[in-house]
PDB file of N, CA and C in Angstrom:
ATOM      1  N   UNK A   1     -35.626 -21.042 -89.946  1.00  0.00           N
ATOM      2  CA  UNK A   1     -35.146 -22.183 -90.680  1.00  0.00           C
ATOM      3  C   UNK A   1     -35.105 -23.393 -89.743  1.00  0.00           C
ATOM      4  N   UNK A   2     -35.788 -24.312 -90.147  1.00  0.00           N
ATOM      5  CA  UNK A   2     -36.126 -25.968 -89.280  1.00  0.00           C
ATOM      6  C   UNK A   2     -34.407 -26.371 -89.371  1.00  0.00           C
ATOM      7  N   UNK A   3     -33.581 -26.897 -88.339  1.00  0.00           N
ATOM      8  CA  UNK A   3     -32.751 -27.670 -88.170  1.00  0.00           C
ATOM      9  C   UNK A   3     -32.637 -28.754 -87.084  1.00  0.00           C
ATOM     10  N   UNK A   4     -31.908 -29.766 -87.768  1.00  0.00           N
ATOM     11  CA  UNK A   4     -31.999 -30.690 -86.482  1.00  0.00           C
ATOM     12  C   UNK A   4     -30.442 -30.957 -86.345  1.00  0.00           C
ATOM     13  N   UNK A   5     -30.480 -30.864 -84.520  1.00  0.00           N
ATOM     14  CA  UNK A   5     -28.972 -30.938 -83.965  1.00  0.00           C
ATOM     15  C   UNK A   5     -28.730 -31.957 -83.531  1.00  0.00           C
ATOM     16  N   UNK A   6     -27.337 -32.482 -83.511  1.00  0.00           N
ATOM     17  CA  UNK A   6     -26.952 -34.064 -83.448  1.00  0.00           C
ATOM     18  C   UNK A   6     -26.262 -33.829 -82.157  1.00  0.00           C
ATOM     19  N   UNK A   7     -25.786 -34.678 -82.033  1.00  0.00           N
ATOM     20  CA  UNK A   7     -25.181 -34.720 -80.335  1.00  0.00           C
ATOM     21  C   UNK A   7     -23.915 -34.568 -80.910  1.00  0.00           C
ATOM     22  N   UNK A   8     -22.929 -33.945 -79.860  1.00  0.00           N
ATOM     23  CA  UNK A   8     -22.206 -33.606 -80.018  1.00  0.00           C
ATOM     24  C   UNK A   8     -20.294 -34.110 -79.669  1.00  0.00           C
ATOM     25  N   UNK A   9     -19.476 -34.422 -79.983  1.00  0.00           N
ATOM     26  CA  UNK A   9     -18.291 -34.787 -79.050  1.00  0.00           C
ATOM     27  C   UNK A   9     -17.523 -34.230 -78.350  1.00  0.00           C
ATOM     28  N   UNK A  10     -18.012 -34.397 -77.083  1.00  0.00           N
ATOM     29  CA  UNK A  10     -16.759 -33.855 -76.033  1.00  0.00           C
ATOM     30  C   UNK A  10     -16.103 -34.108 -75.807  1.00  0.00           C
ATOM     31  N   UNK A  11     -15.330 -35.371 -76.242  1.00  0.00           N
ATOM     32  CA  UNK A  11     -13.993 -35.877 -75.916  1.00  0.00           C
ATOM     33  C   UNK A  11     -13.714 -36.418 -77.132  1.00  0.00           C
ATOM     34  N   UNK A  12     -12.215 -36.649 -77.471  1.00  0.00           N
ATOM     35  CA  UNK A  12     -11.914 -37.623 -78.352  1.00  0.00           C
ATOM     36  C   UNK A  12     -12.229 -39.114 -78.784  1.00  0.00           C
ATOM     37  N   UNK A  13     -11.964 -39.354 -77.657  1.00  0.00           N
ATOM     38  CA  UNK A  13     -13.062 -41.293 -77.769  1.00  0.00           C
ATOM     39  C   UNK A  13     -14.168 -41.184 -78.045  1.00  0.00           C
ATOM     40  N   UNK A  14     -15.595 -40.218 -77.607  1.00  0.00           N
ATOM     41  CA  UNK A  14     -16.336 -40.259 -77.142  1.00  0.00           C
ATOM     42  C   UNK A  14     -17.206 -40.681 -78.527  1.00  0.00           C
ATOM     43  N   UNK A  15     -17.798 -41.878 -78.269  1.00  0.00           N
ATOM     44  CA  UNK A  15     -18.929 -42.626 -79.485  1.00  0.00           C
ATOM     45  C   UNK A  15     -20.110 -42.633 -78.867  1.00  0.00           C
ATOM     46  N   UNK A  16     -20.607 -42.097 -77.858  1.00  0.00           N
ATOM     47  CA  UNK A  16     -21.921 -41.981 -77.355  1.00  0.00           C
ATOM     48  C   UNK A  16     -22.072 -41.295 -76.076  1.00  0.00           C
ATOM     49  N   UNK A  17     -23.022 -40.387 -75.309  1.00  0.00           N
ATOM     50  CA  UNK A  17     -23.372 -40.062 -73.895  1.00  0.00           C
ATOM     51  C   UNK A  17     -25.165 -40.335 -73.664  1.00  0.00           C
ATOM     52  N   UNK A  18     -25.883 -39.723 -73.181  1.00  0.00           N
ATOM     53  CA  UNK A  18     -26.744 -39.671 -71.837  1.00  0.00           C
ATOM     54  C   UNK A  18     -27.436 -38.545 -71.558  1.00  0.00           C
ATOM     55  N   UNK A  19     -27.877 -38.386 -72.242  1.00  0.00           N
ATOM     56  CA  UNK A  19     -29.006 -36.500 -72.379  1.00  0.00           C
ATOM     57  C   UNK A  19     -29.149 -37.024 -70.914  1.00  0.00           C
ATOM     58  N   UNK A  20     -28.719 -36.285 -69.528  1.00  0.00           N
ATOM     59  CA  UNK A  20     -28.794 -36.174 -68.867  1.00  0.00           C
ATOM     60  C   UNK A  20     -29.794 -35.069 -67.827  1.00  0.00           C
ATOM     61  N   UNK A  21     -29.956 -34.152 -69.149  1.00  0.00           N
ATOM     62  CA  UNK A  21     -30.589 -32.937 -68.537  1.00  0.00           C
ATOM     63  C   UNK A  21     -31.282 -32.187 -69.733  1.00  0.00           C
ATOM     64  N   UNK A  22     -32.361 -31.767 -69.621  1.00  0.00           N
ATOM     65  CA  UNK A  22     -32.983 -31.099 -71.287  1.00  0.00           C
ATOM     66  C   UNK A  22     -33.519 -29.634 -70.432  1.00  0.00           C
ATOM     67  N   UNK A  23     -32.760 -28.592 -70.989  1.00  0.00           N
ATOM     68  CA  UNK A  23     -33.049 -27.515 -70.246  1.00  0.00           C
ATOM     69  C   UNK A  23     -34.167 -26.567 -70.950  1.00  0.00           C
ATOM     70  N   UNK A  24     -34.516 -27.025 -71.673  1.00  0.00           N
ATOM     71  CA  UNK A  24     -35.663 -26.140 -72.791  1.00  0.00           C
ATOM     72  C   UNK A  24     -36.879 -27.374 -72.802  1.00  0.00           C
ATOM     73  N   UNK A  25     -38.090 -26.651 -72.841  1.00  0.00           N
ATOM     74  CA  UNK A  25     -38.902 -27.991 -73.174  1.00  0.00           C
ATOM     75  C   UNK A  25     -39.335 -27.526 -74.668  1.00  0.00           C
ATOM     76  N   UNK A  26     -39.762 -27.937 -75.266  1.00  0.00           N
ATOM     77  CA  UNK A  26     -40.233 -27.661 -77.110  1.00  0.00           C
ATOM     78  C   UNK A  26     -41.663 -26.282 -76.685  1.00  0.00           C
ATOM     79  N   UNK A  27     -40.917 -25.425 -77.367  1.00  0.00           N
ATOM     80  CA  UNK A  27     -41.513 -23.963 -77.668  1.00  0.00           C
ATOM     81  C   UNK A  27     -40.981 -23.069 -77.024  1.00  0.00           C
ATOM     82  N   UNK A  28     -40.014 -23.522 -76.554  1.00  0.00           N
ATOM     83  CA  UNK A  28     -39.428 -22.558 -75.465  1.00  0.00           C
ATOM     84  C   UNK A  28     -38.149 -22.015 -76.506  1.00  0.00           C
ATOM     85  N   UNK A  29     -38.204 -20.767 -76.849  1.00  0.00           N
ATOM     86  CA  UNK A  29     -37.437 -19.695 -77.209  1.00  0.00           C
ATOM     87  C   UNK A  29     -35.877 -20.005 -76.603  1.00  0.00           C
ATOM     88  N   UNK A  30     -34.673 -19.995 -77.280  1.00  0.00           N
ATOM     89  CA  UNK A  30     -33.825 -19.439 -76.571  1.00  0.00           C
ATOM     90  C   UNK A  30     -32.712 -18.984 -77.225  1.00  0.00           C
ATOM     91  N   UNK A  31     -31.510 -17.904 -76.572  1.00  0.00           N
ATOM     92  CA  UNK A  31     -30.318 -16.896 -77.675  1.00  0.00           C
ATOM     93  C   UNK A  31     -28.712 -18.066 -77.548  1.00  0.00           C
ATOM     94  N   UNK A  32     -28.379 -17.167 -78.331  1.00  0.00           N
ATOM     95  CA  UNK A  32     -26.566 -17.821 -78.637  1.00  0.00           C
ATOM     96  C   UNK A  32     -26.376 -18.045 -76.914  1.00  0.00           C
ATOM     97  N   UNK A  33     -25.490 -19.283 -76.274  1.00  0.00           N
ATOM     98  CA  UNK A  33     -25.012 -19.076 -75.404  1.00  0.00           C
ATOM     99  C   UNK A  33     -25.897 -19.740 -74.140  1.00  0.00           C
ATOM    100  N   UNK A  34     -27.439 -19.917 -74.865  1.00  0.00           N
ATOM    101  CA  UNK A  34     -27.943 -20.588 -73.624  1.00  0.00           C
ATOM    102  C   UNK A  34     -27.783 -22.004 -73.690  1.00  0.00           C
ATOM    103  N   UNK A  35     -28.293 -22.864 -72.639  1.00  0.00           N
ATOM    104  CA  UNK A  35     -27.665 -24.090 -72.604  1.00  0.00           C
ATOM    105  C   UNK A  35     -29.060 -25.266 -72.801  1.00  0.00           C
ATOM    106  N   UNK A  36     -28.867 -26.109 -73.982  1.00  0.00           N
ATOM    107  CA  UNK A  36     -29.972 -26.687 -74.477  1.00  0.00           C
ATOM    108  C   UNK A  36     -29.980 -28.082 -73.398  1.00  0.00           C
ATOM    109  N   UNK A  37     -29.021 -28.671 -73.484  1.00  0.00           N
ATOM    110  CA  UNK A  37     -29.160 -30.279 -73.063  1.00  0.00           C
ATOM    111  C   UNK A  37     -27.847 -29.960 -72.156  1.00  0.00           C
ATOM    112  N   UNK A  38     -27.392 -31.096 -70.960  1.00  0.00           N
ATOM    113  CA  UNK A  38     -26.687 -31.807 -70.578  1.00  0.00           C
ATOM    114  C   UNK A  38     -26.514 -33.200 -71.029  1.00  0.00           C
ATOM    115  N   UNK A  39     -25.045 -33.709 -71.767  1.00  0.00           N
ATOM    116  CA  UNK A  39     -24.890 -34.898 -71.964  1.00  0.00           C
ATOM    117  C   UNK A  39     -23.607 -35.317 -71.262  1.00  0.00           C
ATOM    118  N   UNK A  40     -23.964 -36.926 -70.504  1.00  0.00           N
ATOM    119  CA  UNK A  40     -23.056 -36.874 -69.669  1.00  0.00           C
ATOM    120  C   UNK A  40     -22.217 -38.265 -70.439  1.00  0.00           C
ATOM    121  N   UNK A  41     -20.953 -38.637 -69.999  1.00  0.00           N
ATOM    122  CA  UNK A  41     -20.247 -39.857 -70.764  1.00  0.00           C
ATOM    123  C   UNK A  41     -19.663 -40.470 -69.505  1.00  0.00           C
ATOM    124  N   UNK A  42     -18.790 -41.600 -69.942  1.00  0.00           N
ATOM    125  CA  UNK A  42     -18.284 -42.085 -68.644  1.00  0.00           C
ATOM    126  C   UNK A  42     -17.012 -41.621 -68.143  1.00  0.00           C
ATOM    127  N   UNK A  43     -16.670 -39.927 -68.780  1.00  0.00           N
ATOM    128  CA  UNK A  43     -15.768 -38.792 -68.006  1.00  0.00           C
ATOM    129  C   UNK A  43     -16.122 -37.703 -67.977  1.00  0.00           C
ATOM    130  N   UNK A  44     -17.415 -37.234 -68.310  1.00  0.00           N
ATOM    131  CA  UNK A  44     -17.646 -36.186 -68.020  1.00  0.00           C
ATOM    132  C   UNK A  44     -19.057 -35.815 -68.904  1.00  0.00           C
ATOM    133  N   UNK A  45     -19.523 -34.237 -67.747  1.00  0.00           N
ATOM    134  CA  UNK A  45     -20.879 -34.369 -67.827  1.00  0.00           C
ATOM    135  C   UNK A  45     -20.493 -32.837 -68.688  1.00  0.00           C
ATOM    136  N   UNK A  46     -21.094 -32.838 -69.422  1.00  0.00           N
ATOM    137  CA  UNK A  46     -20.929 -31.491 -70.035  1.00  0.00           C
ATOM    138  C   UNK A  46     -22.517 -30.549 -71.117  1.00  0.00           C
ATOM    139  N   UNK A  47     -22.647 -29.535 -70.527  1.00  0.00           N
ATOM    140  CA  UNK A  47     -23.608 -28.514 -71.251  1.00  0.00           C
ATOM    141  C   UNK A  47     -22.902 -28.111 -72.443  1.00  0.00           C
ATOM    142  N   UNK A  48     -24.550 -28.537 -73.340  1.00  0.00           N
ATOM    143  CA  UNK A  48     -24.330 -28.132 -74.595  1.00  0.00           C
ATOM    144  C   UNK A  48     -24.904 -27.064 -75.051  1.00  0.00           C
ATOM    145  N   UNK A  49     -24.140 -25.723 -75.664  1.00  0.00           N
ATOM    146  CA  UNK A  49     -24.902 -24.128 -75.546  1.00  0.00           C
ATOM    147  C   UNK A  49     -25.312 -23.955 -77.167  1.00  0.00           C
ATOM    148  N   UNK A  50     -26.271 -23.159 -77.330  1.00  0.00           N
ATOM    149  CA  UNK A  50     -27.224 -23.114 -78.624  1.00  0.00           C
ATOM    150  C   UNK A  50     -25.898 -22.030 -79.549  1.00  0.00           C
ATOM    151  N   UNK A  51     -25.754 -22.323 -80.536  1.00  0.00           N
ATOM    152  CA  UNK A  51     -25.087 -21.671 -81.280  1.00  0.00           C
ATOM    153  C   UNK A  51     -25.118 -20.583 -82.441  1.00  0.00           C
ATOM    154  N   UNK A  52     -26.858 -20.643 -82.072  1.00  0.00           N
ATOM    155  CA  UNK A  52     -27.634 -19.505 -82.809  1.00  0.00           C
ATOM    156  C   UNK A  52     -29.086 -18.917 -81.713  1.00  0.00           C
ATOM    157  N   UNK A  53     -29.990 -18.122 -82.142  1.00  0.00           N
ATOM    158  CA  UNK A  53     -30.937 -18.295 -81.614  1.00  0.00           C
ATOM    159  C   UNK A  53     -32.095 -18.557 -82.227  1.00  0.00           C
ATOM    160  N   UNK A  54     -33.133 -19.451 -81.267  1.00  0.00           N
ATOM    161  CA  UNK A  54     -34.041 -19.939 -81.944  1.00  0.00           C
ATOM    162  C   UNK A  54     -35.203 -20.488 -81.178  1.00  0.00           C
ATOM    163  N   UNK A  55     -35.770 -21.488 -81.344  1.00  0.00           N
ATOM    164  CA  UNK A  55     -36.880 -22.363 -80.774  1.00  0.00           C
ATOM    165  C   UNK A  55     -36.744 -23.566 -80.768  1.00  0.00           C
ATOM    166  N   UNK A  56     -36.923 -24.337 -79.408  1.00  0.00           N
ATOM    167  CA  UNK A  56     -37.201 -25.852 -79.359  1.00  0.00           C
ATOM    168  C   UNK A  56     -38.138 -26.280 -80.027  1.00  0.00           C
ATOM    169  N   UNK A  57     -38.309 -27.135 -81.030  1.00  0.00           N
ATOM    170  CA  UNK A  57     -39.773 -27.805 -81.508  1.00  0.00           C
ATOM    171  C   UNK A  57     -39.822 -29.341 -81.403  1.00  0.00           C
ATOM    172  N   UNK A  58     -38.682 -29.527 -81.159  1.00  0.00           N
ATOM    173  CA  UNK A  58     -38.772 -31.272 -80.515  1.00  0.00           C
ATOM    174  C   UNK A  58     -37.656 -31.597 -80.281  1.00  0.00           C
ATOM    175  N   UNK A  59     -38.322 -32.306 -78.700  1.00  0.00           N
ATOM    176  CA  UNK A  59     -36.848 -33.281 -78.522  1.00  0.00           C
ATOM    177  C   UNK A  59     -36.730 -34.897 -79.150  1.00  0.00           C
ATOM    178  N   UNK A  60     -35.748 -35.268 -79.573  1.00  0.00           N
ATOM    179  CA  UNK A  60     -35.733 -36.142 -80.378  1.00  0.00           C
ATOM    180  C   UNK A  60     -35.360 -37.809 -79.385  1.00  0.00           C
ATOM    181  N   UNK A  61     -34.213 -37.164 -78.150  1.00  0.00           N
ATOM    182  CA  UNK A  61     -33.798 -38.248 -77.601  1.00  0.00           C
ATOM    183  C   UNK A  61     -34.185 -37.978 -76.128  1.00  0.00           C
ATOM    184  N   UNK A  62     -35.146 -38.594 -75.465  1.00  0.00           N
ATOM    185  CA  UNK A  62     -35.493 -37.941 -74.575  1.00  0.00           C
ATOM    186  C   UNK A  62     -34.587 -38.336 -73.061  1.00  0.00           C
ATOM    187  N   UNK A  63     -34.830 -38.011 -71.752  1.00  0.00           N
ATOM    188  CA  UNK A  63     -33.797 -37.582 -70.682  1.00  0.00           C
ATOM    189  C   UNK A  63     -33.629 -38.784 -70.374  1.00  0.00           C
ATOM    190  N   UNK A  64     -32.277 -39.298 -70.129  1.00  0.00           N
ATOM    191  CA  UNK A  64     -31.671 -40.227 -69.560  1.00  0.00           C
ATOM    192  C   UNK A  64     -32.034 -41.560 -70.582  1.00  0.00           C
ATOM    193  N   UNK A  65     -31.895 -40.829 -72.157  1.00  0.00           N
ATOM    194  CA  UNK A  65     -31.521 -42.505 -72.974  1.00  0.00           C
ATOM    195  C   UNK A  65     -29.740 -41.773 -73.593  1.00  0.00           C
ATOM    196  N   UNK A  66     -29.954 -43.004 -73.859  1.00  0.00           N
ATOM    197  CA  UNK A  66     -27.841 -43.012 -74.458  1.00  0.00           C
ATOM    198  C   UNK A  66     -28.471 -42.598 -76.124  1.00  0.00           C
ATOM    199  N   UNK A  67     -27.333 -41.621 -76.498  1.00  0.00           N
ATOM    200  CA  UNK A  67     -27.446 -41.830 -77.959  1.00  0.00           C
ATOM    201  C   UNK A  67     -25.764 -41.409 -78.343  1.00  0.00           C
ATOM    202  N   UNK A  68     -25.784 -41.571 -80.405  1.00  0.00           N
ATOM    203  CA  UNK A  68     -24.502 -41.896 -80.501  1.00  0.00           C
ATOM    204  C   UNK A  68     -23.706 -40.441 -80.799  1.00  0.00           C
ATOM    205  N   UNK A  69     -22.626 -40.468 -80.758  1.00  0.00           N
ATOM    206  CA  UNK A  69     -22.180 -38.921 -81.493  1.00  0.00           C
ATOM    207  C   UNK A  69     -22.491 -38.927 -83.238  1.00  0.00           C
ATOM    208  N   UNK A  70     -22.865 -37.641 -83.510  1.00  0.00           N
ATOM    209  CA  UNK A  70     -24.300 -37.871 -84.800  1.00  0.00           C
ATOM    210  C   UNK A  70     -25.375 -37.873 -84.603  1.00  0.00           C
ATOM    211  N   UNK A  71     -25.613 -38.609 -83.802  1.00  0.00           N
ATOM    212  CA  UNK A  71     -27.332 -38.612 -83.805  1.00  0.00           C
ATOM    213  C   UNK A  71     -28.054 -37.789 -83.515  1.00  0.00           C
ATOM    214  N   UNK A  72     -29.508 -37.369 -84.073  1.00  0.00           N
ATOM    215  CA  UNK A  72     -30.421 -35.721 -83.817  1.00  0.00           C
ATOM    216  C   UNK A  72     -30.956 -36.463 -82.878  1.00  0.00           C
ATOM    217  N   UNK A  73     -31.049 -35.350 -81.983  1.00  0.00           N
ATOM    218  CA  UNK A  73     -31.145 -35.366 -80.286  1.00  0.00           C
ATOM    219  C   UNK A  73     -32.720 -34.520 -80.419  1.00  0.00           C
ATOM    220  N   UNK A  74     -32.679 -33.249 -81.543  1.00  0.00           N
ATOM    221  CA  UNK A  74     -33.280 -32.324 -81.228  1.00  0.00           C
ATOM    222  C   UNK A  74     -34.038 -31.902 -82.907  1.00  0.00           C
ATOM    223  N   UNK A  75     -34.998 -30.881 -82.823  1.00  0.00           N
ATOM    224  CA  UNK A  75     -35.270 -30.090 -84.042  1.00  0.00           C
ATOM    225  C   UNK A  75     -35.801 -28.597 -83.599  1.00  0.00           C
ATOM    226  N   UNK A  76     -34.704 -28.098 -84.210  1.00  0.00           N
ATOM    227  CA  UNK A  76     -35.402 -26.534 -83.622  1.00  0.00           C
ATOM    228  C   UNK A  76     -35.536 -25.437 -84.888  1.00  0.00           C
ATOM    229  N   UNK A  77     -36.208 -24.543 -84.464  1.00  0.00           N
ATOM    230  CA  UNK A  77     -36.363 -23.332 -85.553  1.00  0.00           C
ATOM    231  C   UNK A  77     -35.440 -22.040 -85.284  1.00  0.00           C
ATOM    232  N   UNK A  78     -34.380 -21.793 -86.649  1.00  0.00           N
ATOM    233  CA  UNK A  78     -33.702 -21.133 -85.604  1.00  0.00           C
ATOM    234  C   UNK A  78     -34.460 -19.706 -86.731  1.00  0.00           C
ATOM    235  N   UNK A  79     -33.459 -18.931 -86.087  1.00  0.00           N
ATOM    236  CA  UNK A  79     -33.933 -16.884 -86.250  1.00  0.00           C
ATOM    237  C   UNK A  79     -32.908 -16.696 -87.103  1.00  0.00           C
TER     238      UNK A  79
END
């Protein structure tokens, strides 16, 4: 099933971070628990872990642009 994942909030304030790190490149397989992106804010840098398993098929926001909390970062196929 095609889904696309939005960025996520790690803090209470937090209205935007910084794909800092994209640990999958698109086709790359991965299970519950592995870690898709790093997004960092101006308190903290935090890994974001896949919550199903599935497949990268695109990154949407690519490394080191800002996007908002909401916004699809990603589209993957999950299992």
């Amino acid at each position: 099933m095609k889904a696309t994942l939005t960025l996520v909030r790690v803090g209470m304030t937090m209205t935007e971070g910084t794909i800092v790190a994209w640990h999958l490149e698109p086709g790359d397989r991965f299970t519950t628990g592995d870690v898709l992106y790093t997004v960092e804010t101006e308190k903290v840098s935090h890994d974001v872990e896949a919550t199903a398993d599935g497949t990268l098929l695109e990154v949407l926001v690519p490394l080191d642009e800002d996007a908002e909390v909401g916004q699809p970062v990603c589209v993957v196929d999950l299992l």
